[in-house]
PDB file of N, CA and C in Angstrom:
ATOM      1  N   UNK A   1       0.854  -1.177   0.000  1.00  0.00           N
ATOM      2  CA  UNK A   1       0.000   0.000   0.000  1.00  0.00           C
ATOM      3  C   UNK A   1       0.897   1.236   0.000  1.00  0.00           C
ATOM      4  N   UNK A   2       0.908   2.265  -1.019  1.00  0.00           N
ATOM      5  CA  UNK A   2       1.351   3.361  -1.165  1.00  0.00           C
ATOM      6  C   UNK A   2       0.645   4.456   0.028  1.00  0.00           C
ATOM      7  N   UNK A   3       1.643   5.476  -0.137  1.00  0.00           N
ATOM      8  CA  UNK A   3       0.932   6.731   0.732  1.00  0.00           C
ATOM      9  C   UNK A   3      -0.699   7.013   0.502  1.00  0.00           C
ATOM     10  N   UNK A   4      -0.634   7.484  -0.769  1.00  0.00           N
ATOM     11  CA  UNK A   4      -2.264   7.726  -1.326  1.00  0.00           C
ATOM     12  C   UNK A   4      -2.885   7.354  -0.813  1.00  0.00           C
ATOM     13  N   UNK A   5      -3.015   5.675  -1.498  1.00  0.00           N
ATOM     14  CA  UNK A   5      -3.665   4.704  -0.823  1.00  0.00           C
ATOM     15  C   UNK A   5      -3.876   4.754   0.987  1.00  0.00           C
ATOM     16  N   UNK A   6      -3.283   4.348   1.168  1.00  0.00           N
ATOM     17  CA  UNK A   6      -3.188   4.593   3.160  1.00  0.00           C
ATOM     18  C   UNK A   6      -4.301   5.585   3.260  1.00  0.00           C
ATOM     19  N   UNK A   7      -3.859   6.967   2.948  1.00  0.00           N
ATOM     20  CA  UNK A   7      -4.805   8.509   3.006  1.00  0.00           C
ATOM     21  C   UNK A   7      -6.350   7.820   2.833  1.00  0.00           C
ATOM     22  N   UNK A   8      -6.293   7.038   1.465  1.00  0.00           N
ATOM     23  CA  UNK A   8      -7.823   6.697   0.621  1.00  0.00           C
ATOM     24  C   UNK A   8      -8.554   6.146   1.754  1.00  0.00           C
ATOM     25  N   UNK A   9      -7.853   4.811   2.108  1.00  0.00           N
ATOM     26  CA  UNK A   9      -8.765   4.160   3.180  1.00  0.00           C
ATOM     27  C   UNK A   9      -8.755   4.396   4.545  1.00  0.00           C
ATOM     28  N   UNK A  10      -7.588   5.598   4.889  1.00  0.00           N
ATOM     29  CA  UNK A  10      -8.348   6.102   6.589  1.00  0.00           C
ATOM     30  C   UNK A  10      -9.293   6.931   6.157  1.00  0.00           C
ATOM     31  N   UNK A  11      -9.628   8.070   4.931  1.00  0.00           N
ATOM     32  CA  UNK A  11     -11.097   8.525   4.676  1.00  0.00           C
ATOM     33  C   UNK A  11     -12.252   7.634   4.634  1.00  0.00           C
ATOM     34  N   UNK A  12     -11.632   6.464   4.130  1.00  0.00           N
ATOM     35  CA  UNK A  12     -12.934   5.918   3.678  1.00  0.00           C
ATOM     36  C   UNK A  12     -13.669   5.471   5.144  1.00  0.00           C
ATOM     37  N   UNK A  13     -12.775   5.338   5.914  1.00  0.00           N
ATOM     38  CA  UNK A  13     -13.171   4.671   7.260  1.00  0.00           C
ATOM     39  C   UNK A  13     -14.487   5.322   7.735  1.00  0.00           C
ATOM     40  N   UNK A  14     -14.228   7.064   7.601  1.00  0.00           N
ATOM     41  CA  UNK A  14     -15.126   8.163   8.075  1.00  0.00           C
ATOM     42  C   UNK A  14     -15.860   8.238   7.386  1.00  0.00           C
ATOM     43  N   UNK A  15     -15.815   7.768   6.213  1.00  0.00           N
ATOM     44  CA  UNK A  15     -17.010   8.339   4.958  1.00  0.00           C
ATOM     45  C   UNK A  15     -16.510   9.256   3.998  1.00  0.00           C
ATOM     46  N   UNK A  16     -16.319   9.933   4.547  1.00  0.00           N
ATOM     47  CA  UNK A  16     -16.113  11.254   3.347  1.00  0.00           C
ATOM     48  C   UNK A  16     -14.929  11.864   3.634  1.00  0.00           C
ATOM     49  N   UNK A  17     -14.160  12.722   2.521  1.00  0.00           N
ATOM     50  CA  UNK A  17     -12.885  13.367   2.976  1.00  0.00           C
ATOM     51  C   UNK A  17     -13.332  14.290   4.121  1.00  0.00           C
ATOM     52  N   UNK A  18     -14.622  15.087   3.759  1.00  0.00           N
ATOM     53  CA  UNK A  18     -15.119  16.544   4.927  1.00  0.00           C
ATOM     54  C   UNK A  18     -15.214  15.932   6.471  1.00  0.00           C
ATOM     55  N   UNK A  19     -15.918  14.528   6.188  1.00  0.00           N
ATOM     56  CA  UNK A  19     -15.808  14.119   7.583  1.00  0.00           C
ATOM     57  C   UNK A  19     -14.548  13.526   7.870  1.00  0.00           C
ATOM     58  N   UNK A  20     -13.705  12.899   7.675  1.00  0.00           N
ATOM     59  CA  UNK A  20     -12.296  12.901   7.812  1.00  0.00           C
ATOM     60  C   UNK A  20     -11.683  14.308   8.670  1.00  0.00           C
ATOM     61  N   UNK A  21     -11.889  15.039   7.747  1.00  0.00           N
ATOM     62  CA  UNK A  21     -10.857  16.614   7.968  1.00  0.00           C
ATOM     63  C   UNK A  21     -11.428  16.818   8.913  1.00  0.00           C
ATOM     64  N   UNK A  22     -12.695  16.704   9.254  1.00  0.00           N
ATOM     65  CA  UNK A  22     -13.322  17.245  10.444  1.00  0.00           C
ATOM     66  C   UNK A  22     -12.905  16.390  11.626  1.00  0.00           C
ATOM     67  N   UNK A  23     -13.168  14.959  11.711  1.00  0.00           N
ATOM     68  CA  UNK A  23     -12.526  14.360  12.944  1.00  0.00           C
ATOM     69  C   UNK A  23     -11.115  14.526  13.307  1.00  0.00           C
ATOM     70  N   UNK A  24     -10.292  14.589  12.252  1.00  0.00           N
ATOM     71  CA  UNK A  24      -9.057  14.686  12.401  1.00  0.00           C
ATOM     72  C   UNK A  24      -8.458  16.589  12.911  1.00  0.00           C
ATOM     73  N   UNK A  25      -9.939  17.730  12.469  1.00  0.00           N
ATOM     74  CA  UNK A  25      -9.354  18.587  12.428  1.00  0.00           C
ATOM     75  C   UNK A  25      -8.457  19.292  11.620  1.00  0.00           C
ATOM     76  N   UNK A  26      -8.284  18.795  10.712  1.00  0.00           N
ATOM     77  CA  UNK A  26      -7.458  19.038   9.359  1.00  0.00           C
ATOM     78  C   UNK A  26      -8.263  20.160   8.746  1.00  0.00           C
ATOM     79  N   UNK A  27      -7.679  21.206   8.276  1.00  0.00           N
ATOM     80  CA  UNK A  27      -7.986  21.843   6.930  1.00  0.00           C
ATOM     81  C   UNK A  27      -9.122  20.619   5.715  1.00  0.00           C
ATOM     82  N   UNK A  28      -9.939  21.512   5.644  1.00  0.00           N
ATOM     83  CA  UNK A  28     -10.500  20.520   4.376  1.00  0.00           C
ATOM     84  C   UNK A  28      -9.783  20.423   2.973  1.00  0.00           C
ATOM     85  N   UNK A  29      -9.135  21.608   2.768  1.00  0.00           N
ATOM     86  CA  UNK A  29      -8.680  21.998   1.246  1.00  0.00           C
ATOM     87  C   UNK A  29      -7.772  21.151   1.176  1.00  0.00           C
ATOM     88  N   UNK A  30      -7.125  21.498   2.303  1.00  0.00           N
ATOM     89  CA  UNK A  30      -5.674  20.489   2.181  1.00  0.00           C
ATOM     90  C   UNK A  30      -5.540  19.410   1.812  1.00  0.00           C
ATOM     91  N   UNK A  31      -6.248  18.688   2.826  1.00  0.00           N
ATOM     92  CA  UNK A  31      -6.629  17.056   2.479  1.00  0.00           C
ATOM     93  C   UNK A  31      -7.185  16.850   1.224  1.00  0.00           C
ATOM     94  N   UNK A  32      -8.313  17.576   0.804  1.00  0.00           N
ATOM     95  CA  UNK A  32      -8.907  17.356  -0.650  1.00  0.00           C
ATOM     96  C   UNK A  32      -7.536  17.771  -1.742  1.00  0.00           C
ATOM     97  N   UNK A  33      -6.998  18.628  -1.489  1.00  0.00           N
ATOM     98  CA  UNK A  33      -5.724  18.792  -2.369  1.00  0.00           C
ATOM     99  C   UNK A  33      -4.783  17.244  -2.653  1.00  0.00           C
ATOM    100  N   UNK A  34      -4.488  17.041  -2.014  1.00  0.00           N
ATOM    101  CA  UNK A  34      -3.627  15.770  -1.475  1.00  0.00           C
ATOM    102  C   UNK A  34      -4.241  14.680  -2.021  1.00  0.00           C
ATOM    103  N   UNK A  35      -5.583  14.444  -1.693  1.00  0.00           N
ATOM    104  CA  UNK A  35      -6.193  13.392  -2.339  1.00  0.00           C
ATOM    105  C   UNK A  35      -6.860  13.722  -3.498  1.00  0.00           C
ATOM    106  N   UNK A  36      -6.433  14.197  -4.281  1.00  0.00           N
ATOM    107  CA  UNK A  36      -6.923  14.716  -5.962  1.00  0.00           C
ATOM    108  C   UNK A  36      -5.592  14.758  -6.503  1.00  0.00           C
ATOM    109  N   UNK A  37      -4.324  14.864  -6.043  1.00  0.00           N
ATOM    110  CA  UNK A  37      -3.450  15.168  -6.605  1.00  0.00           C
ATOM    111  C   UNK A  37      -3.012  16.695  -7.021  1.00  0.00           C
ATOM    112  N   UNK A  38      -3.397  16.941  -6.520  1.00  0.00           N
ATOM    113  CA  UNK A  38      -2.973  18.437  -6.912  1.00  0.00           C
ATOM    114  C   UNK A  38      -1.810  19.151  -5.588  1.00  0.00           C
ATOM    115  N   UNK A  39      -1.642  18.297  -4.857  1.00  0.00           N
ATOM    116  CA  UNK A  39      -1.113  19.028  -3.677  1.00  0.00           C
ATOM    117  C   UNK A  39      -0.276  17.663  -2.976  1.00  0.00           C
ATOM    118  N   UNK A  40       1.069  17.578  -2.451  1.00  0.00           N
ATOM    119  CA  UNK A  40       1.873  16.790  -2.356  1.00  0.00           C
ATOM    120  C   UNK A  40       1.571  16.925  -0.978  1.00  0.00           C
ATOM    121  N   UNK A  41       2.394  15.972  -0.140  1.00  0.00           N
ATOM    122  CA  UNK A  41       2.834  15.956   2.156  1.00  0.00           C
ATOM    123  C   UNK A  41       4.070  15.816   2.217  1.00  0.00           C
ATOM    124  N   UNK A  42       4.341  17.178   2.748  1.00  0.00           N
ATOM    125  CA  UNK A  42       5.803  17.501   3.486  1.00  0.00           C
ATOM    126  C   UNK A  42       5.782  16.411   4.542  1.00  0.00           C
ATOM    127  N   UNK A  43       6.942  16.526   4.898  1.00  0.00           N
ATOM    128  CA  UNK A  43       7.538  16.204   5.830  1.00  0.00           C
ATOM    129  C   UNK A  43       7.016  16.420   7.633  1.00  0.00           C
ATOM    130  N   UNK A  44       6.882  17.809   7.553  1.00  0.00           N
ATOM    131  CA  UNK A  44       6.008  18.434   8.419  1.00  0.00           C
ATOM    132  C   UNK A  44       4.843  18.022   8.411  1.00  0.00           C
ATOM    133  N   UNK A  45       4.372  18.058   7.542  1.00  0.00           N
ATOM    134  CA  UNK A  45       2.919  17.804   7.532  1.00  0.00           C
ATOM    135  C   UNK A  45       2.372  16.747   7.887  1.00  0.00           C
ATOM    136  N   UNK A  46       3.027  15.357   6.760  1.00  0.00           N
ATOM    137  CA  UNK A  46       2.805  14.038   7.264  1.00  0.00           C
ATOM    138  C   UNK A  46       2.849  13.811   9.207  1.00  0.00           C
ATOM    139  N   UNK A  47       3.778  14.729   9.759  1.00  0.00           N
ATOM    140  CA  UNK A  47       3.996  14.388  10.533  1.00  0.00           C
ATOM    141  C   UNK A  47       2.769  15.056  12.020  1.00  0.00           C
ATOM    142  N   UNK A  48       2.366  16.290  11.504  1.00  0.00           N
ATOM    143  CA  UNK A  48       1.245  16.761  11.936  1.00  0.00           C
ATOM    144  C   UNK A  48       0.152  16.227  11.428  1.00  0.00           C
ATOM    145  N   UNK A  49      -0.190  15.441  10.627  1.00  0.00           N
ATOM    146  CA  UNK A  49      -1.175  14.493  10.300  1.00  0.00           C
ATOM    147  C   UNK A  49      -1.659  13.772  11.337  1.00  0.00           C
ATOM    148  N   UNK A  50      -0.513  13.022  10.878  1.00  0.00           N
ATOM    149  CA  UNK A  50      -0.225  11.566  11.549  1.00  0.00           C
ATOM    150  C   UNK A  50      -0.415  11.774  13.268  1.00  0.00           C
ATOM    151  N   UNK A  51      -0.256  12.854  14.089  1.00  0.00           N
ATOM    152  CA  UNK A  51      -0.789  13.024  15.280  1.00  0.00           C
ATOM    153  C   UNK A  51      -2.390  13.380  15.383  1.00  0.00           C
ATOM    154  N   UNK A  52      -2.476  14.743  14.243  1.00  0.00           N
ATOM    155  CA  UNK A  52      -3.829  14.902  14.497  1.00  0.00           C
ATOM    156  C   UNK A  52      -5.054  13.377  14.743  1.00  0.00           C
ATOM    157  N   UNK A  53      -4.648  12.761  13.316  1.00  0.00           N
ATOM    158  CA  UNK A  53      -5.066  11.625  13.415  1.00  0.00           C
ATOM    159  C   UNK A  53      -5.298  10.401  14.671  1.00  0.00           C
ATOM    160  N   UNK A  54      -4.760  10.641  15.448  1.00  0.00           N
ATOM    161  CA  UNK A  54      -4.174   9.586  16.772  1.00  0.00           C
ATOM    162  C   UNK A  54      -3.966   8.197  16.081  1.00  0.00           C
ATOM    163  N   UNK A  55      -2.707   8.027  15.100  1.00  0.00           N
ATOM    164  CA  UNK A  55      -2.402   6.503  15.142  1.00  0.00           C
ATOM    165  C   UNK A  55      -3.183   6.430  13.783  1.00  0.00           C
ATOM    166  N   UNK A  56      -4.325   6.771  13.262  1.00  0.00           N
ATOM    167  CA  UNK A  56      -5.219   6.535  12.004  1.00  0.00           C
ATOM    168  C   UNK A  56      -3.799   6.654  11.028  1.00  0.00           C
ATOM    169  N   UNK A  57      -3.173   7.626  10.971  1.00  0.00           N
ATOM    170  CA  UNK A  57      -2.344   7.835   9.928  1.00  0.00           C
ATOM    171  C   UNK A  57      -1.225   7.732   9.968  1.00  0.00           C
ATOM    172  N   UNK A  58      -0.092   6.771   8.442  1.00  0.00           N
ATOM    173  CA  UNK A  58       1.536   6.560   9.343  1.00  0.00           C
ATOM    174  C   UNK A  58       2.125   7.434   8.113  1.00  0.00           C
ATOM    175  N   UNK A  59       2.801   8.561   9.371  1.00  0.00           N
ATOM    176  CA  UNK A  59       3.721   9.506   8.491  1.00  0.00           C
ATOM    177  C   UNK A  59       4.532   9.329   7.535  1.00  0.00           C
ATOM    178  N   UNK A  60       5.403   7.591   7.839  1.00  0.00           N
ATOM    179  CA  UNK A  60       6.181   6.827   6.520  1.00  0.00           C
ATOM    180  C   UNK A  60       5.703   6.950   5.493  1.00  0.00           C
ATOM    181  N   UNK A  61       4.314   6.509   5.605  1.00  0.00           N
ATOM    182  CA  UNK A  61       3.536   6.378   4.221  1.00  0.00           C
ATOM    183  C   UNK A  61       3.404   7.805   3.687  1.00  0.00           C
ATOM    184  N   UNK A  62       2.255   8.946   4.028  1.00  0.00           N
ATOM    185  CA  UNK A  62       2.157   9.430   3.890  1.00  0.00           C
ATOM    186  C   UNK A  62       3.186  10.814   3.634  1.00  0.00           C
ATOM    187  N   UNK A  63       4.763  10.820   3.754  1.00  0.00           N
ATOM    188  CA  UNK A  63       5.625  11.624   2.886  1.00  0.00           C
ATOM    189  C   UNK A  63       5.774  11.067   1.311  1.00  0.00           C
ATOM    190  N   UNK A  64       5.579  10.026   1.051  1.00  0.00           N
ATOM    191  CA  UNK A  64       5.594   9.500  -0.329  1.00  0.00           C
ATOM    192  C   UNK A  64       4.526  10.403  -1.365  1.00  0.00           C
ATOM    193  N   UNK A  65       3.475  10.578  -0.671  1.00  0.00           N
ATOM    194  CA  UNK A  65       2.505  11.527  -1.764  1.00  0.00           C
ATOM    195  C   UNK A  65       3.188  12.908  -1.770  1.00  0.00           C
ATOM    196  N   UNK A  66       3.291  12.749  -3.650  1.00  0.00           N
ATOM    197  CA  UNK A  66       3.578  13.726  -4.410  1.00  0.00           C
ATOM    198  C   UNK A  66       2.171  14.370  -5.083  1.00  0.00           C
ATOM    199  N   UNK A  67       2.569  15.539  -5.519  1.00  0.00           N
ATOM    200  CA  UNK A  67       1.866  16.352  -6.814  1.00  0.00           C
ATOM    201  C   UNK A  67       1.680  15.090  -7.775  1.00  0.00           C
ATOM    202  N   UNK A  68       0.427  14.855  -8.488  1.00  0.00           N
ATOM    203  CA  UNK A  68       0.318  14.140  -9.190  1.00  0.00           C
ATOM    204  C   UNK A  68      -0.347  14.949 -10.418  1.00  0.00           C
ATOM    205  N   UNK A  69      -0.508  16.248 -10.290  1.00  0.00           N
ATOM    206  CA  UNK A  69      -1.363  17.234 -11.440  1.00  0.00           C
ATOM    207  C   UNK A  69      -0.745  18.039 -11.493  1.00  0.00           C
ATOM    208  N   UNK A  70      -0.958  18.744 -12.786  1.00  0.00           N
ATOM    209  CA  UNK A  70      -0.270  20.085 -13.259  1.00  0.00           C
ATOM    210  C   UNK A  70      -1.742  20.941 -13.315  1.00  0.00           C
ATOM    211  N   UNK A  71      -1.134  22.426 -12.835  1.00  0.00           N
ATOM    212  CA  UNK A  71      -2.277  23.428 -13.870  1.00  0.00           C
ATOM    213  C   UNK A  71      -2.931  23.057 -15.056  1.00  0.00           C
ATOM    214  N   UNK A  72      -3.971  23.348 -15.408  1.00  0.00           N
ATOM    215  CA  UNK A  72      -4.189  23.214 -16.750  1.00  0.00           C
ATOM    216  C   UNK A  72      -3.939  24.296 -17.208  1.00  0.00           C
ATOM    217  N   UNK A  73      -3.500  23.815 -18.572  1.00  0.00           N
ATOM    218  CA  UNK A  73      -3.505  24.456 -19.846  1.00  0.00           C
ATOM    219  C   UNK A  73      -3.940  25.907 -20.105  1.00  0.00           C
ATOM    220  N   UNK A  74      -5.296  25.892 -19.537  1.00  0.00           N
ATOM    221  CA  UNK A  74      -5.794  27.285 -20.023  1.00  0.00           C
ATOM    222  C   UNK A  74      -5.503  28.208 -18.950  1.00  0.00           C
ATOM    223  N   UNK A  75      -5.024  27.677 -17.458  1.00  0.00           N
ATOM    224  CA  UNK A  75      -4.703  28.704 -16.363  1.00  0.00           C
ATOM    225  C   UNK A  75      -3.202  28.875 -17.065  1.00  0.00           C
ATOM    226  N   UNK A  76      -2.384  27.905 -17.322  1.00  0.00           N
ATOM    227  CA  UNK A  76      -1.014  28.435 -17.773  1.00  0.00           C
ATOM    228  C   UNK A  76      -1.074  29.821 -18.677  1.00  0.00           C
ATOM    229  N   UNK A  77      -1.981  29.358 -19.990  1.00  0.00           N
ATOM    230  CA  UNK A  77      -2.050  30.307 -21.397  1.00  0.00           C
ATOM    231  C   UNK A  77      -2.342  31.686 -20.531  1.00  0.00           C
ATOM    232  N   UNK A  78      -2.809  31.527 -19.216  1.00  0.00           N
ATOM    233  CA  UNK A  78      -4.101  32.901 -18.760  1.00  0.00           C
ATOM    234  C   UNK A  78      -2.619  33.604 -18.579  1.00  0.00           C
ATOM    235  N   UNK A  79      -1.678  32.744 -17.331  1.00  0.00           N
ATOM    236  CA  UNK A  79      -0.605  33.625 -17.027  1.00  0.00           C
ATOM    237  C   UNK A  79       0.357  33.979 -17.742  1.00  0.00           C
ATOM    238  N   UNK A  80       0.879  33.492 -18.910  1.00  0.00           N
ATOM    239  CA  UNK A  80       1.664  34.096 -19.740  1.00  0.00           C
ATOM    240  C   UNK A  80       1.222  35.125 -20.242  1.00  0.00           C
ATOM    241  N   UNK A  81      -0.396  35.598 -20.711  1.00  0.00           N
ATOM    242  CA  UNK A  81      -0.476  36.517 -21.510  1.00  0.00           C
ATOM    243  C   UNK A  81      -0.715  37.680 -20.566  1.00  0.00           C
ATOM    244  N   UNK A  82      -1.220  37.661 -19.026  1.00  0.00           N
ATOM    245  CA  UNK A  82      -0.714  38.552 -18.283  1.00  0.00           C
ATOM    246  C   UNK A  82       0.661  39.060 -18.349  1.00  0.00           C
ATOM    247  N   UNK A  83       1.529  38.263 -18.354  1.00  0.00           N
ATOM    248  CA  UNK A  83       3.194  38.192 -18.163  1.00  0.00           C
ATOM    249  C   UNK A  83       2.932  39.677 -19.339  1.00  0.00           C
ATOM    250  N   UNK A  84       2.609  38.714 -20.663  1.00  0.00           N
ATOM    251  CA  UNK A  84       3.146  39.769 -22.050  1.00  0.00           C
ATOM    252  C   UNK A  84       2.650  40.914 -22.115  1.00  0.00           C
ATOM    253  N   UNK A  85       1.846  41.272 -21.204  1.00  0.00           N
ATOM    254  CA  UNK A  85       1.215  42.696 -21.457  1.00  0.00           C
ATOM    255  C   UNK A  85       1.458  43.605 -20.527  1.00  0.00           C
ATOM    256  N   UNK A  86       1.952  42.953 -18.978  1.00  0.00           N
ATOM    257  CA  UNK A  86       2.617  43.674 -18.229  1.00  0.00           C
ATOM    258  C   UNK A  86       4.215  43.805 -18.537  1.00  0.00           C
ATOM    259  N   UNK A  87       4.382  43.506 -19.190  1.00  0.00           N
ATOM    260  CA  UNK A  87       5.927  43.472 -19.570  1.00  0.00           C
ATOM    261  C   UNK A  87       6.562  44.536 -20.888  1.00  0.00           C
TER     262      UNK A  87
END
């Protein structure tokens, strides 16, 4: 079982990521970041997890999740052409 994974099924335990974040006290964004891929776990973090959690969550695992998404496309195109016109 990868980090992700681990994350997937202590949510699933609660039901939902919102109820997750909520028992655990977590930021909601965060966690939903993390588990969509859009948002990686420090070091720190895993490790403030993994307490909030009491034991639900193991920090080993959980530094392995990376960024698994990029911006899209059309937010990139948005900021370059800001770039070219302020420039």
């Amino acid at each position: 079982m990868d980090g992700r994974q681990h994350l997937e099924a202590a949510i699933a335990r609660h039901g939902t990521t919102a109820d997750a974040a909520r028992a655990w006290g977590l930021p909601y964004q965060s966690l939903r970041g993390v588990v969509s891929g859009w948002r990686g776990v420090s070091r720190s973090q895993a490790a403030k997890w993994a307490a909030a959690a009491n034991g639900e969550l193991d920090p080993s695992l959980l530094v392995w999740i990376r960024k698994t998404r990029n911006a899209a496309p059309a937010q990139q195109g948005e900021a370059a052409v800001v770039l070219k016109k302020a420039g």
